[in-house]
PDB file of N, CA and C in Angstrom:
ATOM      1  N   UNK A   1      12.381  12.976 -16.889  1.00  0.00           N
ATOM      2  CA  UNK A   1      11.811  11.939 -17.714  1.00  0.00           C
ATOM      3  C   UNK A   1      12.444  11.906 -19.101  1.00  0.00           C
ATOM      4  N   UNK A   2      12.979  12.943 -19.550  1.00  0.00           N
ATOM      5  CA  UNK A   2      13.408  13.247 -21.027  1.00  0.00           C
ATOM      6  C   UNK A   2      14.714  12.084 -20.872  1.00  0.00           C
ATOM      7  N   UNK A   3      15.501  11.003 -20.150  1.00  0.00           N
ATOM      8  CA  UNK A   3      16.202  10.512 -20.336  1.00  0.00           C
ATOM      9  C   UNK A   3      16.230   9.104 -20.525  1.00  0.00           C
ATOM     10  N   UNK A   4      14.357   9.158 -20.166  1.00  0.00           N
ATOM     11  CA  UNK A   4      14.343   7.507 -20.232  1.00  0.00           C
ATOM     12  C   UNK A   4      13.762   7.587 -21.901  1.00  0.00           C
ATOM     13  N   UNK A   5      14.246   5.876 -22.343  1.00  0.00           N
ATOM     14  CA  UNK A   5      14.283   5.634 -24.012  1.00  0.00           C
ATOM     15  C   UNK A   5      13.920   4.670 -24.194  1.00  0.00           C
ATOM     16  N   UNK A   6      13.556   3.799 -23.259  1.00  0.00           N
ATOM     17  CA  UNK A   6      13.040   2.425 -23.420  1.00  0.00           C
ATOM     18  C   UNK A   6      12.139   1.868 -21.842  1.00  0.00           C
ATOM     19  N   UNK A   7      11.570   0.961 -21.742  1.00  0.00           N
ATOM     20  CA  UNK A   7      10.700   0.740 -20.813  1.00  0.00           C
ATOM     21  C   UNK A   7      11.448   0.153 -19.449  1.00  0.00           C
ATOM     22  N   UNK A   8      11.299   1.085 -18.387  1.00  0.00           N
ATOM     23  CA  UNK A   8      12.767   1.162 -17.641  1.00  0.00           C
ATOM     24  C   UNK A   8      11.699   0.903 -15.995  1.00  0.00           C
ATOM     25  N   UNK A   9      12.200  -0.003 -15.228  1.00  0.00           N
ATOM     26  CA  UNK A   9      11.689  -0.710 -13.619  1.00  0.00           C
ATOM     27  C   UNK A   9      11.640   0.925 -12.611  1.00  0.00           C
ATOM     28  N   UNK A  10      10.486   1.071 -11.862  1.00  0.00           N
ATOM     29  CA  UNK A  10      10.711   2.202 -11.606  1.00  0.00           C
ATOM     30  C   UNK A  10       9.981   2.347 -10.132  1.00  0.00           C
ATOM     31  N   UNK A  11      10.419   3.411  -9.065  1.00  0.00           N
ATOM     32  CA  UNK A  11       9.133   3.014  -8.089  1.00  0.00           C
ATOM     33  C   UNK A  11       8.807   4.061  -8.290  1.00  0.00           C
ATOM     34  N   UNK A  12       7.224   4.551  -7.701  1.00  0.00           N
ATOM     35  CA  UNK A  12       6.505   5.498  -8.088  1.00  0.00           C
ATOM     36  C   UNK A  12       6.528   5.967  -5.974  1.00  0.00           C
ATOM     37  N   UNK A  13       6.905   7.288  -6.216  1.00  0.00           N
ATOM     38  CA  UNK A  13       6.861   7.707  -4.886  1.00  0.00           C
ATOM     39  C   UNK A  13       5.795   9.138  -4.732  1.00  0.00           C
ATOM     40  N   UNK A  14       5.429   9.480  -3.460  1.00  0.00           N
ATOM     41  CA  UNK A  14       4.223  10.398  -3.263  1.00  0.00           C
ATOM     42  C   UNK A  14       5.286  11.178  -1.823  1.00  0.00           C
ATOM     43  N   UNK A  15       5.051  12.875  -1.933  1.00  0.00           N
ATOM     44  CA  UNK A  15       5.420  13.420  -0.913  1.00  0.00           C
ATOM     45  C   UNK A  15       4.197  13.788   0.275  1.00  0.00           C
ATOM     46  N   UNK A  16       4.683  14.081   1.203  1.00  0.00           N
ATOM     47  CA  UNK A  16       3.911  14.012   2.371  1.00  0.00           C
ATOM     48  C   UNK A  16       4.807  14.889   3.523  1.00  0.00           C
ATOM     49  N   UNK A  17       4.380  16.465   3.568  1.00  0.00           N
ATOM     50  CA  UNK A  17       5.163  17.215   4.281  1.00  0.00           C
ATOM     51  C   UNK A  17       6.571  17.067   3.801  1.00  0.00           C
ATOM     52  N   UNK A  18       7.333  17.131   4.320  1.00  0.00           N
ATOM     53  CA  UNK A  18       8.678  17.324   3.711  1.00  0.00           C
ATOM     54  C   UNK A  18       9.948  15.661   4.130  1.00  0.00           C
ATOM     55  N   UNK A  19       8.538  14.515   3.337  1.00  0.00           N
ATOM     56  CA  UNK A  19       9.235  13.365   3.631  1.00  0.00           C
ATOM     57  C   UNK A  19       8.624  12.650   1.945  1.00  0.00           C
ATOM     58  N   UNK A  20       9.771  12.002   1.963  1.00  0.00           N
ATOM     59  CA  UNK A  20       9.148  11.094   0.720  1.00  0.00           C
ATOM     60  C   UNK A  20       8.664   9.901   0.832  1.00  0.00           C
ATOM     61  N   UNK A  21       7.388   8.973   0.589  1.00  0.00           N
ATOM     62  CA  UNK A  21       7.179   7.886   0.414  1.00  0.00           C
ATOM     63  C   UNK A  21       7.456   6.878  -0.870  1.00  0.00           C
ATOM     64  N   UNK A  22       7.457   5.906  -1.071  1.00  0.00           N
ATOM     65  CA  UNK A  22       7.408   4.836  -1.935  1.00  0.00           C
ATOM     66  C   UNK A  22       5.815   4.109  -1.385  1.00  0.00           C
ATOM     67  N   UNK A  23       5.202   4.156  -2.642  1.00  0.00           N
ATOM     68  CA  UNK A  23       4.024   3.571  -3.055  1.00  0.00           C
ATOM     69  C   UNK A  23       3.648   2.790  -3.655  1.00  0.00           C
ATOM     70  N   UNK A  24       4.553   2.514  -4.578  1.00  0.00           N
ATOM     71  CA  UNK A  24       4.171   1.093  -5.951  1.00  0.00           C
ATOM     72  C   UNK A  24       5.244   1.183  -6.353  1.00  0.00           C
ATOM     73  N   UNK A  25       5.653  -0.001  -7.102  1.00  0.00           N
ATOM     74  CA  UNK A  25       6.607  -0.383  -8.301  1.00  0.00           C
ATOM     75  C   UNK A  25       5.800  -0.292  -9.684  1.00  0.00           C
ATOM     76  N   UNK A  26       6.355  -0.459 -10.778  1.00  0.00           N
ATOM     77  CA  UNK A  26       6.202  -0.227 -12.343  1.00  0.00           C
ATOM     78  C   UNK A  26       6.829  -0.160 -12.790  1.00  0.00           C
ATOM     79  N   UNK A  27       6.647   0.478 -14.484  1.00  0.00           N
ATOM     80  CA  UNK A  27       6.979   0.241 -15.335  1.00  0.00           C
ATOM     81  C   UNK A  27       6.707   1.801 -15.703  1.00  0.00           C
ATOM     82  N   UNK A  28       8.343   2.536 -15.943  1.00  0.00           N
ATOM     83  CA  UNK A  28       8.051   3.578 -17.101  1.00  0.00           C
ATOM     84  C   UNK A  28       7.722   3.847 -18.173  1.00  0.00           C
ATOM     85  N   UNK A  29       7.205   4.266 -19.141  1.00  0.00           N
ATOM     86  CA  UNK A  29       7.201   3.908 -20.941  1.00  0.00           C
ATOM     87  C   UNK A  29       7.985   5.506 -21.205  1.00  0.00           C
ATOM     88  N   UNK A  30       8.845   5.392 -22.259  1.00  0.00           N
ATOM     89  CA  UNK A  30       9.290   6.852 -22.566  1.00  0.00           C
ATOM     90  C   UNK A  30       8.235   7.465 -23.166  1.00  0.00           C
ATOM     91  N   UNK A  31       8.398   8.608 -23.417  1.00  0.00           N
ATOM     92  CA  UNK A  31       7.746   9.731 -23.319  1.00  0.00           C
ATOM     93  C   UNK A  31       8.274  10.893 -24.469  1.00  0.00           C
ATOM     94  N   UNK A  32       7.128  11.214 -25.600  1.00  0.00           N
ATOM     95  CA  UNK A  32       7.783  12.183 -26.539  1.00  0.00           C
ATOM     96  C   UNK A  32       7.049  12.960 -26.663  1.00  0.00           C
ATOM     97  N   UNK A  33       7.131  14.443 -27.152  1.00  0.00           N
ATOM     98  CA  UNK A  33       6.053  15.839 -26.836  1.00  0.00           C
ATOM     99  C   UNK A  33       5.235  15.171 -28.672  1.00  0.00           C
ATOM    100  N   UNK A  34       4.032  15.720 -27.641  1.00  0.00           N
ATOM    101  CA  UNK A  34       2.854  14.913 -28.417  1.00  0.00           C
ATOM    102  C   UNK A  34       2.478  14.202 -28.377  1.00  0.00           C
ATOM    103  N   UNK A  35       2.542  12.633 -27.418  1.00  0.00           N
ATOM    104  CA  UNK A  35       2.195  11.398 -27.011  1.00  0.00           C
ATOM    105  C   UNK A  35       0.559  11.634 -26.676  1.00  0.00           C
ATOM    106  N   UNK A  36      -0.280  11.369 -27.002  1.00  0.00           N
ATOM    107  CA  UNK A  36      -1.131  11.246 -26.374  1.00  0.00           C
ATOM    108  C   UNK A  36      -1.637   9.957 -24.760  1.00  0.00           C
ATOM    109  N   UNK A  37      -2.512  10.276 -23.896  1.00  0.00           N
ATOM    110  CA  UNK A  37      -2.992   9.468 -22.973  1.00  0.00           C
ATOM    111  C   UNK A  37      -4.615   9.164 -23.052  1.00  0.00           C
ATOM    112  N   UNK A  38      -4.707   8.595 -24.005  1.00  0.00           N
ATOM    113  CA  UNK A  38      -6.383   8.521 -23.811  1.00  0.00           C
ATOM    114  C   UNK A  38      -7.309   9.732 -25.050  1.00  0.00           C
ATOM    115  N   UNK A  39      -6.428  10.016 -25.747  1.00  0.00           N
ATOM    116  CA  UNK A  39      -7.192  11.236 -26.698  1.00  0.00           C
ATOM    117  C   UNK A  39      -6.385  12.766 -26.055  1.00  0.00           C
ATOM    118  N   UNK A  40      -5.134  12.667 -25.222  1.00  0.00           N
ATOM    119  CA  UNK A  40      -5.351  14.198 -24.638  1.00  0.00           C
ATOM    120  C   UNK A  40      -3.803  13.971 -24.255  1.00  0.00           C
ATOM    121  N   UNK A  41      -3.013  15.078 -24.945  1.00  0.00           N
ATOM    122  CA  UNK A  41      -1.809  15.236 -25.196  1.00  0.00           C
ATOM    123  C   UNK A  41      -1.568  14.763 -23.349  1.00  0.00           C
ATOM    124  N   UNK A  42      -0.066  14.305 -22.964  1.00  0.00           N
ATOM    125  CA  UNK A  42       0.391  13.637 -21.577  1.00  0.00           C
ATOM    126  C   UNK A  42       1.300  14.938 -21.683  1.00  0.00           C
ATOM    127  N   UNK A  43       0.785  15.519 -20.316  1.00  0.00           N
ATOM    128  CA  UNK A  43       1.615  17.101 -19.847  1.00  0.00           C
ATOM    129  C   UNK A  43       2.824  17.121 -19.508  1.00  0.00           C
ATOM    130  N   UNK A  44       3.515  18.245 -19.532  1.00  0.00           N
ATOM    131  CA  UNK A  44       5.422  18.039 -19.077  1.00  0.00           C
ATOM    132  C   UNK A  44       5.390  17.830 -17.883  1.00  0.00           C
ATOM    133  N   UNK A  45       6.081  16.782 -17.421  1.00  0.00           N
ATOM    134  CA  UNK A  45       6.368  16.411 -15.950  1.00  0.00           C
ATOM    135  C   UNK A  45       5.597  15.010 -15.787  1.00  0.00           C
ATOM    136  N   UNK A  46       5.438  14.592 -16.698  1.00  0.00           N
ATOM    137  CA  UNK A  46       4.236  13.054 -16.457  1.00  0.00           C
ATOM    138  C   UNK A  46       4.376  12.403 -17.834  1.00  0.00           C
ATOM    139  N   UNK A  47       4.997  11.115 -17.213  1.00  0.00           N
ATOM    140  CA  UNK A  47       5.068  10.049 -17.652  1.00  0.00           C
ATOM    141  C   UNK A  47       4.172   8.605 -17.886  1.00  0.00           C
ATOM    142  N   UNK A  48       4.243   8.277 -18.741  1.00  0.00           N
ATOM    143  CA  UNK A  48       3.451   6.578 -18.857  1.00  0.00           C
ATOM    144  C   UNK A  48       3.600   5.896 -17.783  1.00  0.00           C
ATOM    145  N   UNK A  49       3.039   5.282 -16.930  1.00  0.00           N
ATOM    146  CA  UNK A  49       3.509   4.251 -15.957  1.00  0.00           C
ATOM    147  C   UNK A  49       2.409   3.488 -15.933  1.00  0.00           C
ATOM    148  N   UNK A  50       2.836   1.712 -16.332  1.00  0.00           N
ATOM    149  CA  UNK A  50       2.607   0.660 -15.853  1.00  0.00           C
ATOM    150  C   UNK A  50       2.683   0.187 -14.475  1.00  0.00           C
ATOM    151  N   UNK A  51       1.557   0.411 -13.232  1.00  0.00           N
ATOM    152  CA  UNK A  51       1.711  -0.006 -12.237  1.00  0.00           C
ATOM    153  C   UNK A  51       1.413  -1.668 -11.923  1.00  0.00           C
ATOM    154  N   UNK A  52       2.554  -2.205 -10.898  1.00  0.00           N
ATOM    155  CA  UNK A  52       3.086  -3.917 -11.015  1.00  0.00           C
ATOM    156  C   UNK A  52       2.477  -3.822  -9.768  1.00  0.00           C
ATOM    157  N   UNK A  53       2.585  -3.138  -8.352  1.00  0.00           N
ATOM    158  CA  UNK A  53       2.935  -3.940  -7.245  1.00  0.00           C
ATOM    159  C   UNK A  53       2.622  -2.126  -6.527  1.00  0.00           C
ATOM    160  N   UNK A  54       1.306  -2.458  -5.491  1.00  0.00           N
ATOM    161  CA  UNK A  54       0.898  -1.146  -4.311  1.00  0.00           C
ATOM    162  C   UNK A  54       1.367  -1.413  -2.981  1.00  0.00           C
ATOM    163  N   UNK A  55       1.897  -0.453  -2.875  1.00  0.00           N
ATOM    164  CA  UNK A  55       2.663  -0.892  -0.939  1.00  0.00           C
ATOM    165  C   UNK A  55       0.811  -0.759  -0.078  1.00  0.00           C
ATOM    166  N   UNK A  56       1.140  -1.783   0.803  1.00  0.00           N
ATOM    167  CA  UNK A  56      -0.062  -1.990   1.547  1.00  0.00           C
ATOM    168  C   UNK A  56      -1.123  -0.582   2.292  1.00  0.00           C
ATOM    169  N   UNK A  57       0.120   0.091   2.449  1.00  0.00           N
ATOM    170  CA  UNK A  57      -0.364   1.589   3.244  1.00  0.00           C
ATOM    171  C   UNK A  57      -0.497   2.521   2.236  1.00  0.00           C
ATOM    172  N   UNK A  58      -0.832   2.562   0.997  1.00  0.00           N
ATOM    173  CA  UNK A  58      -1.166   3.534   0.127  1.00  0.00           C
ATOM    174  C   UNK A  58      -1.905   3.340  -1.138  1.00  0.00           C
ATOM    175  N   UNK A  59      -2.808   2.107  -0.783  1.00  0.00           N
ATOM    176  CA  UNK A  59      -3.376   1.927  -1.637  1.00  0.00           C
ATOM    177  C   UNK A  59      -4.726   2.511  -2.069  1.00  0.00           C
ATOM    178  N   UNK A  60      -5.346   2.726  -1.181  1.00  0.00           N
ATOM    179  CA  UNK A  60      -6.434   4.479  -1.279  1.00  0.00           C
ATOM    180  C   UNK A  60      -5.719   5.708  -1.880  1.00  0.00           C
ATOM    181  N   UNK A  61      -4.687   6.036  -2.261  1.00  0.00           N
ATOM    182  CA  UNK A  61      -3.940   7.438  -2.605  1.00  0.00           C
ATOM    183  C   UNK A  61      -4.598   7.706  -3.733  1.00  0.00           C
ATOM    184  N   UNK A  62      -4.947   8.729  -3.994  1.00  0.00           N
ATOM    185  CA  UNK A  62      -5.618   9.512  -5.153  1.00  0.00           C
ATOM    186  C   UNK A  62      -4.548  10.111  -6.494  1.00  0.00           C
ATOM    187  N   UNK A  63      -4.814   9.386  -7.138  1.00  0.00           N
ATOM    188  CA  UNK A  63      -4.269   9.917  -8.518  1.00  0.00           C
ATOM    189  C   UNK A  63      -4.576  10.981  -8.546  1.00  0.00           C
ATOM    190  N   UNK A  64      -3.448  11.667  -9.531  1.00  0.00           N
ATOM    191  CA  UNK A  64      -3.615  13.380  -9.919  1.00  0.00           C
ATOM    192  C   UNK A  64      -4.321  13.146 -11.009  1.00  0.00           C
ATOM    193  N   UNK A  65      -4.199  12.163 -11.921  1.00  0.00           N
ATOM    194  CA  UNK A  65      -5.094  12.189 -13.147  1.00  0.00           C
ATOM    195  C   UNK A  65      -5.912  10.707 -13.200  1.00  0.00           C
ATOM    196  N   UNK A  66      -6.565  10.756 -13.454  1.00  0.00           N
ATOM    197  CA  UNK A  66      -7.429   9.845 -13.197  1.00  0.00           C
ATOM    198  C   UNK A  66      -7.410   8.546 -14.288  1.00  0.00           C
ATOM    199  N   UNK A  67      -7.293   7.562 -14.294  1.00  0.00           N
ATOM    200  CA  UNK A  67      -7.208   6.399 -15.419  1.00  0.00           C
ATOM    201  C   UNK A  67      -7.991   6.380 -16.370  1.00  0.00           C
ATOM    202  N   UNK A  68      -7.344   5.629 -17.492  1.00  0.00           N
ATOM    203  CA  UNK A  68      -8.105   5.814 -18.899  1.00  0.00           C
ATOM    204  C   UNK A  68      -9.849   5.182 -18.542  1.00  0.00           C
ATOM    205  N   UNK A  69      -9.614   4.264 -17.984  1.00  0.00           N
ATOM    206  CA  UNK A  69     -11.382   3.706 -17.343  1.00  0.00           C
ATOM    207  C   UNK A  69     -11.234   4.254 -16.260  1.00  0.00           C
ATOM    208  N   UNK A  70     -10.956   5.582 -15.726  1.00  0.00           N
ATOM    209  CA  UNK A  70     -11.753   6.023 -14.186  1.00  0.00           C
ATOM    210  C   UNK A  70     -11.374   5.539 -13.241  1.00  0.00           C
ATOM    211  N   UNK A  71     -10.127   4.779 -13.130  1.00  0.00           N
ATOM    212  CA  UNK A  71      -9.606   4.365 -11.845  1.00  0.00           C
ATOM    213  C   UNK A  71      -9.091   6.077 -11.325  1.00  0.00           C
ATOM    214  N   UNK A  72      -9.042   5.997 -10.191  1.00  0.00           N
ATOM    215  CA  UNK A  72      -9.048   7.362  -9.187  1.00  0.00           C
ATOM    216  C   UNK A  72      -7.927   6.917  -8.250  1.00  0.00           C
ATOM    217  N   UNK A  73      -8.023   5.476  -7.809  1.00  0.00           N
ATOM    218  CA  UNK A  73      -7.374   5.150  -6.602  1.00  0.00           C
ATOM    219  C   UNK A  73      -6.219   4.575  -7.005  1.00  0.00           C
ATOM    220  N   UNK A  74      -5.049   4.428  -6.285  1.00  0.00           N
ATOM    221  CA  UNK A  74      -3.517   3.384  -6.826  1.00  0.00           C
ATOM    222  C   UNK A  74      -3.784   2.415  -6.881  1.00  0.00           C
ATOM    223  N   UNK A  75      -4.811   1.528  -6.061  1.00  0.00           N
ATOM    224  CA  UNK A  75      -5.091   0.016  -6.096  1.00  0.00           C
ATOM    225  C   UNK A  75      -5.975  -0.435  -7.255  1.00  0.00           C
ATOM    226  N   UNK A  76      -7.177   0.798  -8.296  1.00  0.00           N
ATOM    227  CA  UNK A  76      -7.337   0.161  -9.060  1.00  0.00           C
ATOM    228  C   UNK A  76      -6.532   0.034 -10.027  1.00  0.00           C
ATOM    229  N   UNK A  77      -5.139   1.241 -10.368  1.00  0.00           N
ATOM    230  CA  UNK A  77      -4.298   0.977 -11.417  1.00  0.00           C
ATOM    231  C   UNK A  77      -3.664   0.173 -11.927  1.00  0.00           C
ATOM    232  N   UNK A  78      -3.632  -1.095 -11.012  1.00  0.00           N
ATOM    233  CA  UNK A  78      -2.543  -2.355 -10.815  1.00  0.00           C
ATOM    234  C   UNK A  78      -2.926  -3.227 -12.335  1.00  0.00           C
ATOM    235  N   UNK A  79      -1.664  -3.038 -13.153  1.00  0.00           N
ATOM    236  CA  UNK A  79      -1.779  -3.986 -14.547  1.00  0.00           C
ATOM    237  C   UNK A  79      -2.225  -2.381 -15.777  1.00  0.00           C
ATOM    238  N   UNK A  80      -2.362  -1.103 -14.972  1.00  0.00           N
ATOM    239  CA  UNK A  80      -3.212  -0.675 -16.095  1.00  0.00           C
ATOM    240  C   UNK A  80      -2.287   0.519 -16.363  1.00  0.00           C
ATOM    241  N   UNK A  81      -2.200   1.554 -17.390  1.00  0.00           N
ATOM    242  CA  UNK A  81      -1.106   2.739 -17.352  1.00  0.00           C
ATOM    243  C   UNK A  81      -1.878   3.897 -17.116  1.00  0.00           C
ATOM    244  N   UNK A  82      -1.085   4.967 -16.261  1.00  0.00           N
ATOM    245  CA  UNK A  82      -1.320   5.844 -15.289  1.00  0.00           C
ATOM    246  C   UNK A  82      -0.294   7.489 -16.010  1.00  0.00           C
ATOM    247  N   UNK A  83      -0.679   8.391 -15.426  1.00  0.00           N
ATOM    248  CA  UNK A  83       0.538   9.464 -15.647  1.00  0.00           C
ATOM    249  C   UNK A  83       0.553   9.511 -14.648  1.00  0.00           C
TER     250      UNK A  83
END
């Protein structure tokens, strides 16, 4: 993540045994130590993401962190930013 510098088209993928999926499209935002997400510093390895667009088969998937209003699921994130 330390290479993105500006707000860069991105897909957001999820592993599953030793295969990778694609789940949504978005929007990266860069990322600087100390950024906050909601009141609470954004941890190394996690980025801002603007989610655009949920692939049909993964739209129940459970966020690792949960949205600034409590979205949990990928389908409520759509329009909203995520780590």
């Amino acid at each position: 993540m330390d290479e993105i510098t500006q707000r860069t088209p991105c897909e957001l993928q999820t592993a599953f045994k030793n295969l990778m999926f694609m789940v949504a499209h978005g929007t990266v935002m860069p990322t600087n130590p100390g950024d906050l997400y909601h009141g609470q510093e954004i941890s190394a390895g996690y980025a801002r993401v603007s989610v655009e667009e949920v692939s049909n088969d993964w739209k129940t998937l459970e966020l690792d962190i949960s949205g600034g209003d409590g979205e949990r699921m990928l389908v409520e994130a759509i329009h909203v930013y995520i780590l």
